[in-house]
Structures are given as C-alpha cells and as structure tokens.
Protein backbone atom coordinates (compact mmCIF):
# COMPACT_ATOMS: atom_id res chain seq x y z
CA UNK A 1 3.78 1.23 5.86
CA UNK A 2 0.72 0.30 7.25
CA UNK A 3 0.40 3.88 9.23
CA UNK A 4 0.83 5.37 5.71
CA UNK A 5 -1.81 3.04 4.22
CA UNK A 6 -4.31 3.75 6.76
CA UNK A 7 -3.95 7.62 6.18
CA UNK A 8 -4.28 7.55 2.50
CA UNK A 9 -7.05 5.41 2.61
CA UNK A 10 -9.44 6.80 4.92
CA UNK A 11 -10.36 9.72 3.43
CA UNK A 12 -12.05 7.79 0.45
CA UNK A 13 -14.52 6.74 3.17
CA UNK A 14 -16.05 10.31 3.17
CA UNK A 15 -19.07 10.91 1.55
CA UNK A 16 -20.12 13.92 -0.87
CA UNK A 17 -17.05 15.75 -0.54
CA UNK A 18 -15.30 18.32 -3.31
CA UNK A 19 -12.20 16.56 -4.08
CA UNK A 20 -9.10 18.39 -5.11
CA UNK A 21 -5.79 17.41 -6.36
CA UNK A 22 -4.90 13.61 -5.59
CA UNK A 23 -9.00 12.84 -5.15
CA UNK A 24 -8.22 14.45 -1.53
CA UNK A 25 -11.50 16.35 0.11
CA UNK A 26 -10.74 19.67 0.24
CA UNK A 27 -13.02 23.02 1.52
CA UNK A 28 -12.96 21.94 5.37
CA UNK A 29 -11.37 23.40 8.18
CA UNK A 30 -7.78 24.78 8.39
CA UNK A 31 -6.78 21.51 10.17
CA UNK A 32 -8.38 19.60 7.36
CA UNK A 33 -6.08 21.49 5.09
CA UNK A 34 -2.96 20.73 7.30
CA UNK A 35 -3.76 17.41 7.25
CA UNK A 36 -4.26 17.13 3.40
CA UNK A 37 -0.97 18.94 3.29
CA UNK A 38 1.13 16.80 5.60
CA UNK A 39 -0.58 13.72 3.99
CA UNK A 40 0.61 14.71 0.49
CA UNK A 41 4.29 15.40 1.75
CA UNK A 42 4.76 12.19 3.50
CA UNK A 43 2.11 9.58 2.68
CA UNK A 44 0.27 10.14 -0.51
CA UNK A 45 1.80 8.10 -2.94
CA UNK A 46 4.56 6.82 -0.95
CA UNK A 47 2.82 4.36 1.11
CA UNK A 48 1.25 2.00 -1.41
CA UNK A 49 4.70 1.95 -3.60
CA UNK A 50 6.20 0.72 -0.37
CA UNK A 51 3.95 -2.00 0.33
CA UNK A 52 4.55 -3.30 -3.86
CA UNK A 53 8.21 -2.97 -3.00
CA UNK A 54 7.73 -5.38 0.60
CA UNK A 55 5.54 -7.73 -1.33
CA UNK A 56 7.85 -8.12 -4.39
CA UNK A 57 10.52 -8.58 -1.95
CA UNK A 58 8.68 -11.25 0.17
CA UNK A 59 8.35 -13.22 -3.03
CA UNK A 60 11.99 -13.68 -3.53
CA UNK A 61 12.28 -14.39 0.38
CA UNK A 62 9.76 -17.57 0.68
CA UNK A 63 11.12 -18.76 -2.75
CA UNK A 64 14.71 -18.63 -1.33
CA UNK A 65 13.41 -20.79 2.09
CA UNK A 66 11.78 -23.04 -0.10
CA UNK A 67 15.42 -23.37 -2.08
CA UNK A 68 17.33 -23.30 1.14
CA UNK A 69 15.10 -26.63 2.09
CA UNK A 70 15.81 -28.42 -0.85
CA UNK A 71 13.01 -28.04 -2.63
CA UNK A 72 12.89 -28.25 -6.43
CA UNK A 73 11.52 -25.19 -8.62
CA UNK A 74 9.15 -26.68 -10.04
CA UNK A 75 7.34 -27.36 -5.95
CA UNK A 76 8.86 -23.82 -5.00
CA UNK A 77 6.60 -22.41 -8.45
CA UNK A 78 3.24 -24.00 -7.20
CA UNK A 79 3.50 -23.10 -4.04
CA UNK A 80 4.00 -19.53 -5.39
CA UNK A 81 1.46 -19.79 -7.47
CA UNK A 82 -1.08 -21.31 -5.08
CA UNK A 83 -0.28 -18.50 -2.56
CA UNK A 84 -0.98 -15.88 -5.28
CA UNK A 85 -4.32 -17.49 -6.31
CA UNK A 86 -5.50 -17.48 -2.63
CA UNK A 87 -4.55 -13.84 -2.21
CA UNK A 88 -6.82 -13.12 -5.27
CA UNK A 89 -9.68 -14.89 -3.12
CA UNK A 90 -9.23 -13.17 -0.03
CA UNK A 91 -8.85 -10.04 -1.89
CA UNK A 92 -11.97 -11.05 -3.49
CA UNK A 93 -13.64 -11.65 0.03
CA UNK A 94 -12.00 -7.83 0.71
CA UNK A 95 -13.18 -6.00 -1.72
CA UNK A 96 -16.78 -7.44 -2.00
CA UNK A 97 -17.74 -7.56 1.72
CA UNK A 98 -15.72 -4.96 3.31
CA UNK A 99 -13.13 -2.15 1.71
CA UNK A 100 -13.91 -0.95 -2.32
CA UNK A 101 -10.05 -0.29 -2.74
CA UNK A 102 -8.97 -3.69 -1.99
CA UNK A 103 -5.34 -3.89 -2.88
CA UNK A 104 -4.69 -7.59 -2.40
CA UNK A 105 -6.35 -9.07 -4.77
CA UNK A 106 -4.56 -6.80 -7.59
CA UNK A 107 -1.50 -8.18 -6.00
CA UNK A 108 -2.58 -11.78 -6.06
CA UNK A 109 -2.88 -11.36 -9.80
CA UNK A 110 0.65 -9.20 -10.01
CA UNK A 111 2.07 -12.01 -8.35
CA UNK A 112 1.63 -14.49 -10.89
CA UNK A 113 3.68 -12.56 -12.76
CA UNK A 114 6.02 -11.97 -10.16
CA UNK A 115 6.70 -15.97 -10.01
CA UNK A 116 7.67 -15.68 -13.56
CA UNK A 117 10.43 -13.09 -12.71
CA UNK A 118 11.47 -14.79 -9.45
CA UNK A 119 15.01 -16.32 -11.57
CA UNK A 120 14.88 -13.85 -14.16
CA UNK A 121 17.88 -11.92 -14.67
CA UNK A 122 18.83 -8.49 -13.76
CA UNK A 123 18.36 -7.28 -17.23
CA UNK A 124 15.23 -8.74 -17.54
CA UNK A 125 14.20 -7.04 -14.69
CA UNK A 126 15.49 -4.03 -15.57
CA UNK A 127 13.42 -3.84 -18.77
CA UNK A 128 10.48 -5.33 -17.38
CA UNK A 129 10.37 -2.64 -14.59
CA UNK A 130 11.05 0.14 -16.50
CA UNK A 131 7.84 -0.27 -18.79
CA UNK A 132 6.07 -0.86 -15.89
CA UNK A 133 7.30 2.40 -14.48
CA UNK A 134 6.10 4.32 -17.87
CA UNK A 135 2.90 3.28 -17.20
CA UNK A 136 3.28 4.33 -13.52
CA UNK A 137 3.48 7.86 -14.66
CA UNK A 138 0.53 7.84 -17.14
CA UNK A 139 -1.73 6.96 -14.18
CA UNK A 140 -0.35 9.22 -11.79
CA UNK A 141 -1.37 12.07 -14.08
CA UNK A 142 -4.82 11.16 -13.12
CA UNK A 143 -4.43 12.53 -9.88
CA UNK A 144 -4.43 15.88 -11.50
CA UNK A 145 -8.12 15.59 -12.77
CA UNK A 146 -9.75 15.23 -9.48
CA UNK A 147 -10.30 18.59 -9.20
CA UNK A 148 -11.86 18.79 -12.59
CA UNK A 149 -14.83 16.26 -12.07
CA UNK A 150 -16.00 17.16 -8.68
CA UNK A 151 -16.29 21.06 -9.85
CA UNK A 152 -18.04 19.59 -13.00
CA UNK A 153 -20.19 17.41 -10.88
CA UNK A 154 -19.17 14.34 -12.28
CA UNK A 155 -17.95 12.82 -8.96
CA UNK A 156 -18.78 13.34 -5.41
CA UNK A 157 -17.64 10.02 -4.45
CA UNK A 158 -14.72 8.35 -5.31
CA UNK A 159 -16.31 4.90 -4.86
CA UNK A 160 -20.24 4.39 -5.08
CA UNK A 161 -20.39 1.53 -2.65
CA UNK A 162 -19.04 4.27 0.31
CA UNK A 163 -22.65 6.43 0.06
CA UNK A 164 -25.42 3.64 -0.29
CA UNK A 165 -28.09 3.29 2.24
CA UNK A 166 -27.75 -0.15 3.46
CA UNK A 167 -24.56 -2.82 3.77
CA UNK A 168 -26.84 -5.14 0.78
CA UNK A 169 -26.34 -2.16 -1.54
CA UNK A 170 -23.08 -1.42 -0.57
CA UNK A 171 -22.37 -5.00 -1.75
CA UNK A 172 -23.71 -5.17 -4.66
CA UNK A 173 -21.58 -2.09 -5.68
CA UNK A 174 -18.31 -3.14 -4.14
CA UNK A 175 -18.49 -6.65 -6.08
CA UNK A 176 -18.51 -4.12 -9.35
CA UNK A 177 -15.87 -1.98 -8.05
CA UNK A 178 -13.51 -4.87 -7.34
CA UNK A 179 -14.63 -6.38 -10.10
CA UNK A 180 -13.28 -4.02 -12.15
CA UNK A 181 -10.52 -2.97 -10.66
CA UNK A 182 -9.11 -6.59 -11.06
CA UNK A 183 -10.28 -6.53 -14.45
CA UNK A 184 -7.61 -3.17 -15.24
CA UNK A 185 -4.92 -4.40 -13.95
CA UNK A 186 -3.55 -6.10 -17.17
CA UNK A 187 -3.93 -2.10 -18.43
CA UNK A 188 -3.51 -0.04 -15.67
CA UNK A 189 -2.55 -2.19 -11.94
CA UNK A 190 0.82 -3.66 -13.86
CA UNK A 191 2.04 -0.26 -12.81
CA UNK A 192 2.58 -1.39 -9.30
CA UNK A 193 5.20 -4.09 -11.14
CA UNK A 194 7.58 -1.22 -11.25
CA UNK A 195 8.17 -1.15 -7.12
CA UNK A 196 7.77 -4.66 -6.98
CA UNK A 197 10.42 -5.72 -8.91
CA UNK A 198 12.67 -3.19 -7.26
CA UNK A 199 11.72 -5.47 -4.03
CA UNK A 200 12.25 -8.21 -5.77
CA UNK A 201 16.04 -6.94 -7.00
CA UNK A 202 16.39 -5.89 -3.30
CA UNK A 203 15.68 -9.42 -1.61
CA UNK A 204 18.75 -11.05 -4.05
CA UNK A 205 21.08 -9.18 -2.08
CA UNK A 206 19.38 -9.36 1.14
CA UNK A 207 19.70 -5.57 1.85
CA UNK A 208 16.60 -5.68 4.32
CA UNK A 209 18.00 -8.68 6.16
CA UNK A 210 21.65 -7.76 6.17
CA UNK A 211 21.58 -3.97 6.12
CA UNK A 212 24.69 -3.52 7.82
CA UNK A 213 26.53 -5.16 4.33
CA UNK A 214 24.55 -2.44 2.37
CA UNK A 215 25.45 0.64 4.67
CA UNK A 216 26.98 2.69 2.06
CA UNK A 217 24.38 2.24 -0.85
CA UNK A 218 21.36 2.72 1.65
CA UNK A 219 22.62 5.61 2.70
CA UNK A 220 22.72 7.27 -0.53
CA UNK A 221 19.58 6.11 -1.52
CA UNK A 222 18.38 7.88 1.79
CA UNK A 223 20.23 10.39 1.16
CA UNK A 224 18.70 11.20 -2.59
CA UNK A 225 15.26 9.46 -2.46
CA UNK A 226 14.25 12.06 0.65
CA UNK A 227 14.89 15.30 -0.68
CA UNK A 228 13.36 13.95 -3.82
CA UNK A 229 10.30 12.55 -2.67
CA UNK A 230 10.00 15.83 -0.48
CA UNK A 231 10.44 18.57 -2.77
CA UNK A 232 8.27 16.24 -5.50
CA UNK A 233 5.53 16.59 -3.07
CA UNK A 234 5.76 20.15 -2.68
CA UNK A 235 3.77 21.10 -5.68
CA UNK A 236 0.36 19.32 -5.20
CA UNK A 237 0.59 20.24 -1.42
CA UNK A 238 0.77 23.73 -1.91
CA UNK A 239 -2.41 23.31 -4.53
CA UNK A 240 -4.26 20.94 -1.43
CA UNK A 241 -3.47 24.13 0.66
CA UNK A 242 -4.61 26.95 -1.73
CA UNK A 243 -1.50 28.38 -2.32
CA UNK A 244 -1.74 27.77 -5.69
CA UNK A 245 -3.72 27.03 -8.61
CA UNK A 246 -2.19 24.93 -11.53
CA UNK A 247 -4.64 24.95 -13.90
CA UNK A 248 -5.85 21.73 -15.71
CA UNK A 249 -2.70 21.04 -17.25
CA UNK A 250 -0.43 21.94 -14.24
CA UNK A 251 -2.58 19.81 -11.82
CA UNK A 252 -1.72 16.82 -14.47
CA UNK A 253 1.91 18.09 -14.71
CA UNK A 254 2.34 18.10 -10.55
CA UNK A 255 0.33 14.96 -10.21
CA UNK A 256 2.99 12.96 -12.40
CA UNK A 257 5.74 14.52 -10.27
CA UNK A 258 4.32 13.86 -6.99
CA UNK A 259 3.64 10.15 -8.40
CA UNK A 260 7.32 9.80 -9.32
CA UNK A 261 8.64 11.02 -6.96
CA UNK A 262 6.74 8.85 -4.47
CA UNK A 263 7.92 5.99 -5.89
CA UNK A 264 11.38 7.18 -5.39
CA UNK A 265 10.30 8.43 -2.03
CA UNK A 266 9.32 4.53 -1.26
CA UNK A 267 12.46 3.21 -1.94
CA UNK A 268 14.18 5.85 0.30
CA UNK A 269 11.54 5.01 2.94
CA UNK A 270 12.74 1.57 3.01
CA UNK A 271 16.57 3.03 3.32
CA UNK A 272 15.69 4.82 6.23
CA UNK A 273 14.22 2.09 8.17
CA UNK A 274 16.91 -0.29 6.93
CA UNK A 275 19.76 1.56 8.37
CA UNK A 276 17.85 2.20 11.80
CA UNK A 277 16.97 -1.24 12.46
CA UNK A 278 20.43 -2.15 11.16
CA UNK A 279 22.75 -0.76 13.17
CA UNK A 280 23.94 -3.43 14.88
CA UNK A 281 24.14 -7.06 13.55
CA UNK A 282 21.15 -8.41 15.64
CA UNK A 283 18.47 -10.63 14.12
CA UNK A 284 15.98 -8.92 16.67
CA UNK A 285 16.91 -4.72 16.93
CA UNK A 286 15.54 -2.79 19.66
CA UNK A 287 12.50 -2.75 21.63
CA UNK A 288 10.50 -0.16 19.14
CA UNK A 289 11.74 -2.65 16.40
CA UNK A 290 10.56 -5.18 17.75
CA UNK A 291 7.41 -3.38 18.31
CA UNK A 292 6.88 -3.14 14.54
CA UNK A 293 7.86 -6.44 13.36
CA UNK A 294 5.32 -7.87 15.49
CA UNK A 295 2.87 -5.88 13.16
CA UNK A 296 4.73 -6.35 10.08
CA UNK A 297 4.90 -10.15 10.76
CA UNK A 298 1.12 -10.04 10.77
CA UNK A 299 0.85 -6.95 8.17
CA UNK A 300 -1.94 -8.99 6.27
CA UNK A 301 -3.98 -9.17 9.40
CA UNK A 302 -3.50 -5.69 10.35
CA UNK A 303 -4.51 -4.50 6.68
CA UNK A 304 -7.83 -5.89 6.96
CA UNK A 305 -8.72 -4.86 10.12
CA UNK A 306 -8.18 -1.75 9.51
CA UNK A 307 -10.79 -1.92 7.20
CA UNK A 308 -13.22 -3.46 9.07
CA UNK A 309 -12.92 -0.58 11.58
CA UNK A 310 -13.41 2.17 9.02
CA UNK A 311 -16.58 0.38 7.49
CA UNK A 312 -18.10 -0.47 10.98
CA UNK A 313 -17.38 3.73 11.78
CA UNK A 314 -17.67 5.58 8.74
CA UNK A 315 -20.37 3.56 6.40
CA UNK A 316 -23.45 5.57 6.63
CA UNK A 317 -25.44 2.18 7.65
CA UNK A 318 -23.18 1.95 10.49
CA UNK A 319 -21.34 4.67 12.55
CA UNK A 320 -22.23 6.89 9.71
CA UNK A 321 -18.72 9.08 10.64
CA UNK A 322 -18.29 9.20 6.57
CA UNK A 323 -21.38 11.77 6.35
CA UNK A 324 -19.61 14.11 8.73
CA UNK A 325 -16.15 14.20 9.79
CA UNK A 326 -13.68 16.33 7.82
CA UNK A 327 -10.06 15.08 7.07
CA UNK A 328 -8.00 15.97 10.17
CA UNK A 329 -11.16 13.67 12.45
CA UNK A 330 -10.86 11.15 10.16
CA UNK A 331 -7.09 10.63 9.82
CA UNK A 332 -6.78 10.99 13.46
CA UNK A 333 -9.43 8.00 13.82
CA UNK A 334 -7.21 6.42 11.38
CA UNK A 335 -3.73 6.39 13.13
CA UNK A 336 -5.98 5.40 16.32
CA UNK A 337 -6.77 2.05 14.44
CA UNK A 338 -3.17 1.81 13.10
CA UNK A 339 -2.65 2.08 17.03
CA UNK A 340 -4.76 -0.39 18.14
CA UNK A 341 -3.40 -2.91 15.26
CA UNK A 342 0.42 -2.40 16.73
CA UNK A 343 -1.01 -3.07 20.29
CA UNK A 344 -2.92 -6.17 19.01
CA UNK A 345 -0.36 -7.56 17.24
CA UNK A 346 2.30 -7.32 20.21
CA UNK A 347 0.00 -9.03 22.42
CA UNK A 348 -0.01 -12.09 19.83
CA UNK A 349 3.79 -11.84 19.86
CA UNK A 350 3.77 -12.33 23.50
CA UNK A 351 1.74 -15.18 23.19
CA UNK A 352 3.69 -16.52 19.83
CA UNK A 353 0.66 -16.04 17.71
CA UNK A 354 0.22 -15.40 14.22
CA UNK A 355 -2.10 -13.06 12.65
CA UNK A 356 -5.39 -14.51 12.04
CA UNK A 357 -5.28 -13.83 8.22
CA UNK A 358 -1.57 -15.07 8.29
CA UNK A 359 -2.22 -18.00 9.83
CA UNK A 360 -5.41 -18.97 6.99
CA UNK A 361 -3.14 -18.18 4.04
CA UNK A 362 -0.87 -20.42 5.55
CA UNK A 363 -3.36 -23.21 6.35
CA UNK A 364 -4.38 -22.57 2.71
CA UNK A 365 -1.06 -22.63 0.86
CA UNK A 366 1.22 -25.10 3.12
CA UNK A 367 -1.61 -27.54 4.34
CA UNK A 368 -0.23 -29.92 7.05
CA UNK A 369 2.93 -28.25 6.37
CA UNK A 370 4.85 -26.24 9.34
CA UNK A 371 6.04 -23.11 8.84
CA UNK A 372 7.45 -20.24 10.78
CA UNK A 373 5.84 -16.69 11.43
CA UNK A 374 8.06 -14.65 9.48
C-alpha cells in the first residue's frame, strides 16, 4: 500500500508540467509514458482506496481490544475519538509544513464518523456506504478534466505550494491547501467512507487476521476484483500512452471507470495479500511477510517520511528535482524511498521499536497506558 502511495503521489511534486488524464504529466520520454501507463494499471486509484479500506478496518480492530479488555463503550468511544482528533493535528502538522496532499488529516475527520458506525449494523452500513460510493464516482469523473485545464492554461500545477520560491511561501500556501481540503470533505472527502466501511465490514469477521476461515470468499473476490480493476484501467492508460483520444466527455466517461474500478481493484488487492500471507495458520507468515508487517506496523511513520524525502529532493528551494525530472526518474526515486522505509522499519523490528509517529499517537491517545505495536 504504501509502495502504491508513494508512486501516485510523487508525480504531483513536479513542477510546470502538461497534465493529462488522471492529473498525470504527460509529453516526456517514452519511459515517462511507460511509467504513466503501468502506474494507471496498477496504482492509480487503487492505492489510496486500499489504505481507507486498512484504516476503516483498524478502527473496528482497536475497538474490539479495547472490548476484549473489558472496557465499557462509552471509554472504548473516547478513546476513538481522541485518536481521531490527534490524527486531524498531525495531519494538520502534514499538510502545513511538509506534503500539500496530506491524507491523514481527512481521515482524522472521516473517523469521527467512523466511531459512529463502529456497532452499527450491516444494513446500516450497507446504506451508508453505498451513498458514499455515489459520490465516489462523481469525483472520479474529475480525473477526466485534467487534460482540459492544462491545454487551456488554467493549471500547470496541481498544488501551488509545490512551485514557490522559498519553504516560507510554500507554507503559507500549503496551510490554504490543507485548509481546504479539510474543509471539502463534508462534500467531497466522505467519498473515501465507501472503502472504509468495507474495512470496517471486513474486520467483524476477521478475514485479514484469520484468512485461512475466509479462503473461499477471498478467492473469488481475487478472482473478480483483478480482472476488473485491470481491464477498468485499460481505458485511461491507453489515453496516458497516446493511443487514444477520448474527447472531453470520454476522458470523464473513462475516468469514472478507472475510479470504480479501483475501488474494486482495492478490495481484490487486499484478497490477494490475504490468501498469501494466509496460507498456513501462523500468527507470523514467512520471512518477506514479516518483512512488510514490520512496515505496516509502523505504516504512519513510513507515510510521512516519505514525504519528507520528496520535499527535501524535489521542492525547488531544496533539491529542486521537481523542476526537472520526468515521471519514470521520479517514480524510480520514489520506490527508492519506499525502499529505504521497509529497510528502516525492519531494523526497528529487530530492535522491538515502534515507529516514531506510532509511538507519539500512542503517547497522545493512551497516556501512561501500555500498549502493544500492532
């Protein structure tokens, strides 16, 4: 997930760029274009509906420990809630001081709502997510407009804050881009409800921690959700690569597709990695496993430093990287940090470390309290 994330993301670090279909750069290099392409079929709009789906389903998770210790619902809710609140601040901290497309704080504020659904019932969720997914689709379509403002000159830059002159600008502009990106998520963000309450259905039946009970129905999901997500993807990669042109209303048309079918593609994701890690009933898996979980124990941590290393190389007032490299230099930079995250967070899981981040959300929510990594 956070390989996927880091790929998406980096290319909204490059500055003064055409943008085509899913606000992708496009005009470079044929290994830019290969790299646009692969990054449609695989990551675009899969990755961040997998990450919703893993944080709706870590809400149900710390709310069932908290049950499983005794502790009433109406401690279990605050604690929730407090968590929530201080993922809104370090989002806050995020967004204003380091990455314009902070994502945490957005789910800070989703996951007050979240805390509400925690004991709702299936039905409720059902409904719930579904209008959450109609709204999914309306903003995917504007991935198909991309293309339209850069040729009209209307954008160049997907965020402001990524082409000033100096970090103090850069600031200023990211405090108005968070701002009101938090500010649209009653409107727009509650979109991202729609794969978190899947997650949230999910962790009821413990299908990520028992996997082996759920062979049969993850394999189908696999089985569907791939080919889906794959041959949803198809159409906006093969505009990316100049294949074809859709026109105005076809880029909207295969920018709702490739939306929808990411989400399904998400879900499937999660399948995929379910049944490999669960193929025999062992709490820890196999040594590449293992590997991961050390990262996706400290996922928060690794998150934000990848952000930190794409300001520090890419900002124009620092390594400047953002004024120059095409898409294929930058994603490669990109799964080098994703690298160097997995290595980093292995060596703290030799040492029995949690992430930094973790281990101040945890200070911050629990206190005195102990609590393990996971």
């Amino acid at each position: 997930m956070l390989l996927g994330i880091a790929v998406a993301n980096v290319v909204y670090f490059l500055v003064d760029r055409q943008f085509g279909i899913l606000y992708r750069p496009i005009g470079g290099t044929e290994a830019d274009t290969a790299t646009n392409v692969i990054s449609a079929l695989f990551f675009d709009n899969r990755s961040f509906p997998l990450f919703a789906l893993l944080f709706g389903y870590g809400i149900t998770q710390i709310a069932r420990r908290e049950f499983d210790a005794g502790t009433p619902w109406p401690q279990a809710r605050t604690l929730l809630l407090r968590r929530n609140l201080f993922l809104i601040l370090f989002g806050a901290v995020h967004g204003i001081f380091i990455f314009f497309g902070d994502i945490i704080g957005t789910y800070g504020l989703l996951g007050l709502a979240l805390v509400l659904l925690v004991r709702a019932s299936l039905r409720v969720l059902v409904i719930v997510g579904s209008a959450a997914a109609v709204v999914f689709v309306f903003l995917a379509s504007a991935d198909g407009l991309s293309g339209v403002l850069t040729e009209s000159g209307v954008v160049t830059t997907l965020f402001p804050s990524v082409a000033a002159d100096s970090y103090l600008e850069a600031t200023g502009l990211r405090a108005i881009e968070w701002g009101a990106t938090l500010i649209s998520v009653p409107f727009g963000g509650i979109a991202l409800l729609a794969p978190m309450i899947v997650g949230l259905a999910a962790a009821r039946y413990r299908v990520l921690e028992e996997p082996w009970k759920h062979r049969p129905l993850l394999v189908r999901v696999a089985a569907i959700g791939l080919p889906v997500s794959l041959l949803g993807a198809i159409p906006v990669a093969l505009s990316l690569a100049g294949v074809v042109d859709w026109g105005l209303g076809g880029d909207v048309g295969v920018a709702v597709l490739h939306g929808v079918s990411g989400l399904v593609g998400a879900v499937a994701y999660v399948a995929v990695i379910a049944l490999i890690v669960g193929r025999e009933r062992t709490p820890s898996g196999g040594p590449i496993a293992r590997a991961f979980a050390a990262l996706g124990k400290r996922s928060l941590s690794g998150y934000l430093a990848q952000s930190v290393a794409f300001l520090f190389v890419f900002a124009p007032y620092f390594g400047g990287l953002g004024l120059t490299a095409g898409v294929a230099q930058a994603t490669m930079i990109a799964v080098g940090v994703w690298l160097a995250t997995l290595v980093a967070a292995n060596i703290l899981e030799a040492f029995d470390r949690p992430g930094p981040a973790e281990w101040l959300l945890r200070k911050l929510v629990y206190g005195k309290q102990v609590r393990t990594s996971n």
